[in-house]
Protein backbone atom coordinates (compact mmCIF):
# COMPACT_ATOMS: atom_id res chain seq x y z
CA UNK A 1 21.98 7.06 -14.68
CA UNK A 2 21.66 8.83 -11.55
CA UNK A 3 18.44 8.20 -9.30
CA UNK A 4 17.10 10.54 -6.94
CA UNK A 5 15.97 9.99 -3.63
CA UNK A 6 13.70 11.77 -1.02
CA UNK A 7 14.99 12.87 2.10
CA UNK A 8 12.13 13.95 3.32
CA UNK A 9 10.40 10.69 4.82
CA UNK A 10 11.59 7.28 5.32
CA UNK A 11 15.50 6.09 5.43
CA UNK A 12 17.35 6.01 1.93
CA UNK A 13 18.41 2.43 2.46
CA UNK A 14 14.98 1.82 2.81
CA UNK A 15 14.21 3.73 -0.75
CA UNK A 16 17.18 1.62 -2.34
CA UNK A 17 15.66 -0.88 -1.05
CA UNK A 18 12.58 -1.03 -2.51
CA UNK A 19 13.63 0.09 -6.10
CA UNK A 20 16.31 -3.02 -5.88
CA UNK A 21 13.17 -5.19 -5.41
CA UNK A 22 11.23 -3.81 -8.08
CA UNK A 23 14.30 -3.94 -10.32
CA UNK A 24 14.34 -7.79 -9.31
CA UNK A 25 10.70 -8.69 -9.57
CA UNK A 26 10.16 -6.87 -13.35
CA UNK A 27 13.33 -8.59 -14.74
CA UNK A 28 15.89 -5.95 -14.64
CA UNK A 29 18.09 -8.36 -12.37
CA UNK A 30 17.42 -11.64 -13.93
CA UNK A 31 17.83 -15.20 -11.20
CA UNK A 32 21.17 -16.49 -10.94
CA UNK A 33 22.66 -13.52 -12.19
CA UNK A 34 24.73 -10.48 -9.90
CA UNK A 35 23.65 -7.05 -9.09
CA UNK A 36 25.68 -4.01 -9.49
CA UNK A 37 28.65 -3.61 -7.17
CA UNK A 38 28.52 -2.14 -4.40
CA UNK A 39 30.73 0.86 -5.59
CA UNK A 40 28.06 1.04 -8.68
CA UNK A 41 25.03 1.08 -6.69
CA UNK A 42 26.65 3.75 -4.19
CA UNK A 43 27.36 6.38 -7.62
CA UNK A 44 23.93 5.61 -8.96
CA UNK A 45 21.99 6.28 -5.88
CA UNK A 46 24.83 8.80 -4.67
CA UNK A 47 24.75 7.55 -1.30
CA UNK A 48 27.60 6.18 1.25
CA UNK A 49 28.79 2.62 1.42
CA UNK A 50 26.64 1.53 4.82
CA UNK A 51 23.24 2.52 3.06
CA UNK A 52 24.06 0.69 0.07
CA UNK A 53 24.76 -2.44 2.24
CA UNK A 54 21.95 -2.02 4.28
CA UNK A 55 19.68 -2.26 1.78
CA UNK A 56 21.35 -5.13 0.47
CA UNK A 57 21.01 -6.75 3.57
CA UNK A 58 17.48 -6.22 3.77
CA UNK A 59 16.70 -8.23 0.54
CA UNK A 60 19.19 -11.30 1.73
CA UNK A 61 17.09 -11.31 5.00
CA UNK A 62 14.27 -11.27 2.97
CA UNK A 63 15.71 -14.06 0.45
CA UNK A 64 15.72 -12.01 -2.76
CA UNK A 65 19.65 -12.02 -2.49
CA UNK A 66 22.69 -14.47 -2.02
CA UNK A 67 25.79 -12.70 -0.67
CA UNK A 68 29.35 -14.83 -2.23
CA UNK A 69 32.83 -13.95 -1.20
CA UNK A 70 34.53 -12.35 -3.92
CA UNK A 71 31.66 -13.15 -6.52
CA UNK A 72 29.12 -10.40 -6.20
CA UNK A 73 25.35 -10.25 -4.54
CA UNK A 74 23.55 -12.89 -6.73
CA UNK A 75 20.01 -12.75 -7.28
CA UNK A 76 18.21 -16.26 -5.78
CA UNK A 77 14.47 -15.47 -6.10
CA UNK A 78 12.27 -13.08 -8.10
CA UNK A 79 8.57 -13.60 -6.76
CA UNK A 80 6.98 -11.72 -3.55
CA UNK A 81 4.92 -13.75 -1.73
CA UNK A 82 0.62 -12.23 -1.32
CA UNK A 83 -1.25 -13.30 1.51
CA UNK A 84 -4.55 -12.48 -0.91
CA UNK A 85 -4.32 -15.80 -2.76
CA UNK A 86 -1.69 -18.18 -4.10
CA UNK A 87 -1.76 -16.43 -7.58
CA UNK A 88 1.07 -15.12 -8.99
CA UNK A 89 1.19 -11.84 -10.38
CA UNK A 90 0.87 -11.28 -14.33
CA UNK A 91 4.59 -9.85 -13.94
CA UNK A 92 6.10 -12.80 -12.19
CA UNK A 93 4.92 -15.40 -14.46
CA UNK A 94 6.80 -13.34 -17.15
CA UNK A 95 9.80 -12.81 -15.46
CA UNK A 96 10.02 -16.72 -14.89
CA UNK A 97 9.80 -17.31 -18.20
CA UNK A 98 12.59 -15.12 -19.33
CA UNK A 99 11.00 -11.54 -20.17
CA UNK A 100 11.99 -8.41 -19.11
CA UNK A 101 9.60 -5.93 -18.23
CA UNK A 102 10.54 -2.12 -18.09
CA UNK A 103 8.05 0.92 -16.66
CA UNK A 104 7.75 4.30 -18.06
CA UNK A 105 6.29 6.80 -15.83
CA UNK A 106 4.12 9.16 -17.66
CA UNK A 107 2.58 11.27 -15.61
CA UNK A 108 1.66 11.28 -11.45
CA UNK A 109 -0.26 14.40 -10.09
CA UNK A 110 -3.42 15.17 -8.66
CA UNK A 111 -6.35 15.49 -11.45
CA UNK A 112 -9.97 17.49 -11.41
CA UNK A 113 -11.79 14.74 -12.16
CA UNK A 114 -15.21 14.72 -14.56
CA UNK A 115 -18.82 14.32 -13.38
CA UNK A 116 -19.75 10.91 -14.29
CA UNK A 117 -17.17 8.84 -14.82
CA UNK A 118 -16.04 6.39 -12.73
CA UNK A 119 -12.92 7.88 -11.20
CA UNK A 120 -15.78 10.77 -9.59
CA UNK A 121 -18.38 8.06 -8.43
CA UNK A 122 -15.15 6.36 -6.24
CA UNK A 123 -13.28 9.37 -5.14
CA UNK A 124 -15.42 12.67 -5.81
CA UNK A 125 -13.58 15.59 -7.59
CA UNK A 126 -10.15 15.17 -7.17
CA UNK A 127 -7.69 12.08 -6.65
CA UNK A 128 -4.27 11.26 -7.56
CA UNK A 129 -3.90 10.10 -10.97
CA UNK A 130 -0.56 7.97 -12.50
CA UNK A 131 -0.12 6.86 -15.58
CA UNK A 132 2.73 4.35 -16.61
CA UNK A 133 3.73 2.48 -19.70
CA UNK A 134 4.99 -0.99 -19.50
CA UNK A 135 7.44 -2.47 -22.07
CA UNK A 136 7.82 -6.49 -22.40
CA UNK A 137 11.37 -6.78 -23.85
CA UNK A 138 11.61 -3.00 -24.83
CA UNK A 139 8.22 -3.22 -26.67
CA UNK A 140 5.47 -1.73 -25.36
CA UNK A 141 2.55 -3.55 -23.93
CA UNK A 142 0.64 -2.32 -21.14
CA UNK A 143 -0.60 0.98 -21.20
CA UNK A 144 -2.52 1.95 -16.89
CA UNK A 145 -3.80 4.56 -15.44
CA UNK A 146 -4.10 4.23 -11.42
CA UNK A 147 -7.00 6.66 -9.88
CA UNK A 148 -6.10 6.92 -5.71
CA UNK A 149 -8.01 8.18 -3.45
CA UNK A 150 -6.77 11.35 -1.46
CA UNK A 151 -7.25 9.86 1.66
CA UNK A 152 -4.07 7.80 0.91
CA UNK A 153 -2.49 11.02 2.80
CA UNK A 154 1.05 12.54 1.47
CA UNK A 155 2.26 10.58 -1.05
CA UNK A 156 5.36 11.04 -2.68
CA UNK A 157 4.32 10.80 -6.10
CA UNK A 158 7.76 11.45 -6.89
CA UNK A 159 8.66 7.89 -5.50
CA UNK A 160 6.77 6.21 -8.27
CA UNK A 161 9.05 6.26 -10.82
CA UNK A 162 11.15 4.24 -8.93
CA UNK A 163 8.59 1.78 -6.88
CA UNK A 164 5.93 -0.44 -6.79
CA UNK A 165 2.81 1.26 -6.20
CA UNK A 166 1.44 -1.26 -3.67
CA UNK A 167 4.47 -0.81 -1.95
CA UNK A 168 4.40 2.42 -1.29
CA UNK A 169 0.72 2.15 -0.20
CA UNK A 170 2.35 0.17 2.62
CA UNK A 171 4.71 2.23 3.63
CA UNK A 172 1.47 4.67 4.05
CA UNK A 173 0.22 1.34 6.30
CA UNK A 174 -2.48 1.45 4.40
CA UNK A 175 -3.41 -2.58 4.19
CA UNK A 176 -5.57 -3.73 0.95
CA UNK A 177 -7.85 -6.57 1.64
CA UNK A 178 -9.33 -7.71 -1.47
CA UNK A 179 -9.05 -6.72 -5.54
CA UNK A 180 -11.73 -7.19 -8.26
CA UNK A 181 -10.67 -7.35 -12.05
CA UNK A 182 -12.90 -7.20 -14.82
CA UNK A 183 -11.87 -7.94 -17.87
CA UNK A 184 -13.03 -7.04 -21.35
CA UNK A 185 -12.27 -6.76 -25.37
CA UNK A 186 -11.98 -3.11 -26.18
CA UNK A 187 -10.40 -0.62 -28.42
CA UNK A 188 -7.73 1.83 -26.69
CA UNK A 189 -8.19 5.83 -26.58
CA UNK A 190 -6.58 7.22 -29.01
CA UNK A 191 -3.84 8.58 -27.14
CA UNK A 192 -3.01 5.26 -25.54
CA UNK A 193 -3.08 3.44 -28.58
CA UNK A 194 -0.40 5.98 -29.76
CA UNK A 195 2.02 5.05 -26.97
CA UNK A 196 1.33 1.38 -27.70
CA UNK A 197 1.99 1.50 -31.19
CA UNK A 198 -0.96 -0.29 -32.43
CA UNK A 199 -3.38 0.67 -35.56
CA UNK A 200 -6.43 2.27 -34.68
CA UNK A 201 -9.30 -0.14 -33.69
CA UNK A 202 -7.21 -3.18 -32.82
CA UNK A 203 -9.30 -4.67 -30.50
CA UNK A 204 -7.20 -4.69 -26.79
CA UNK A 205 -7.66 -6.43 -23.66
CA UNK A 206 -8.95 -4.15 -21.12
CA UNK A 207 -8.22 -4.90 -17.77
CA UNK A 208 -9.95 -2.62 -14.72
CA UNK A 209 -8.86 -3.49 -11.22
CA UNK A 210 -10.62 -2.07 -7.79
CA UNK A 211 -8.31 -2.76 -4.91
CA UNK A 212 -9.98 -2.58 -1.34
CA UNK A 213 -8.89 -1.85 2.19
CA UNK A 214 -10.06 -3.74 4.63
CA UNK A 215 -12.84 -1.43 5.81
CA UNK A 216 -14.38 -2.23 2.45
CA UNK A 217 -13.51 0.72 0.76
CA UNK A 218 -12.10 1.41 -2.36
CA UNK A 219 -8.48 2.73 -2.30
CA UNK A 220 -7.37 2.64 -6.48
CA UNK A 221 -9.11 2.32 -9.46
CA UNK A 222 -7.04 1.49 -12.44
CA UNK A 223 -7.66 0.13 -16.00
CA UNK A 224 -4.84 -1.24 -18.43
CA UNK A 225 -5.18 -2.17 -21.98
CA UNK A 226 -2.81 -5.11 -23.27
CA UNK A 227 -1.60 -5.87 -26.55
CA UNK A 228 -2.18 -9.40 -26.61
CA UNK A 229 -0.97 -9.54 -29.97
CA UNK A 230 2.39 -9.61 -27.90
CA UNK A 231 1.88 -11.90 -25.36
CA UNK A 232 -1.08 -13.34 -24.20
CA UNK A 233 -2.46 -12.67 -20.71
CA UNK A 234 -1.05 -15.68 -18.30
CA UNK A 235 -2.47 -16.66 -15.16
CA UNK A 236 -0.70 -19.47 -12.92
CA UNK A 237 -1.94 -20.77 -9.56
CA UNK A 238 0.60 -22.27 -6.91
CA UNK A 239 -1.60 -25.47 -5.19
């Protein structure tokens, strides 16, 4: 499969990159195991030797990567490291134990949004609106919408597909501070429980997240529903 990048904004070793990173935080490049060649990597990204080994060289300097004469780029670590709290993510705690997780991207574009809900008290009438699937081992699992506001500037909603959305909110240097999660028991929207594949009122857990910047205001709004029934939600501290 071929990816495409932009070439509009920042460097396409840079893009590579990033979707490398992803690829090795959600599982698709287990630890201890080898990337793509080189010669792969430059065919699916359709991009000259140099950028492919610049952005390989960015995730060695960065420790994700182990470089071995003659025996491929070998992955050596698969968790980012937050300077919010010694949590790790929901993702990397999977990851470590084995799973693979795999994101579908739905739909990103810029939505009208409804008087009264909670996407128009944080962001007014309009705001950028993605939706993504999640699949734990080819199953799926998580179901999110992310609300943004439009302040984030020109994003390249295109880009999602392919990266983290907290990464490319820092490529926008847009810094967030704090998040609060609430969590609750709740049955999915229809539609959602159709992509997750569960029977109509199967109690889900509900997850809604409110990520700050450090002026205090409120960048994204997102809720997920889980199908616990999969895997429970798993939260480990580092001390």
């Amino acid at each position: 499969m071929t990816v495409f990048l932009s070439r509009k904004k920042k460097p396409l070793y840079l893009q590579i990159k990033n979707i490398l990173k992803d690829r090795i935080l959600h599982g698709a490049y287990p630890i201890d195991t080898t990337i793509p060649s080189e010669p792969q990597l430059e065919q699916e990204f359709k991009v000259s030797k140099i950028t492919v080994r610049n952005a390989i060289q960015e995730l060695v300097q960065e420790g994700y990567l182990e470089k071995g004469s003659g025996k491929g780029t070998r992955v050596i670590r698969n968790t980012s490291t937050s300077k919010l709290s010694k949590r790790k993510s929901f993702t990397e705690v999977l990851v470590e134990e084995g799973h693979r997780i795999r994101k579908q991207l739905l739909q990103a574009e810029v939505v009208r949004n409804e008087v009264g809900t909670e996407p128009y008290r944080l962001f007014g009438e309009q705001c950028f609106c993605i939706e993504r699937l999640y699949y734990l081992d080819d199953v799926p699992y998580i179901h999110y919408t992310h609300y943004l506001t439009m302040s984030t500037g020109n994003i390249e909603l295109a880009d999602i597909d392919d990266q983290s959305l907290y990464g490319l909110l820092e490529e926008q240097e847009i810094t967030l501070d704090k998040f609060r999660d609430q969590f609750a028991v709740a049955f999915a929207p229809p539609l959602i429980g159709e992509k997750l594949r569960v029977q109509e009122n199967m109690p889900l857990l509900k997850r809604s997240r409110y990520s700050y910047e450090e002026s205090g205001n409120v960048i994204e709004f997102s809720v997920g529903y889980y199908n616990t029934a999969i895997q429970n939600y798993l939260v480990n501290y580092n001390v």
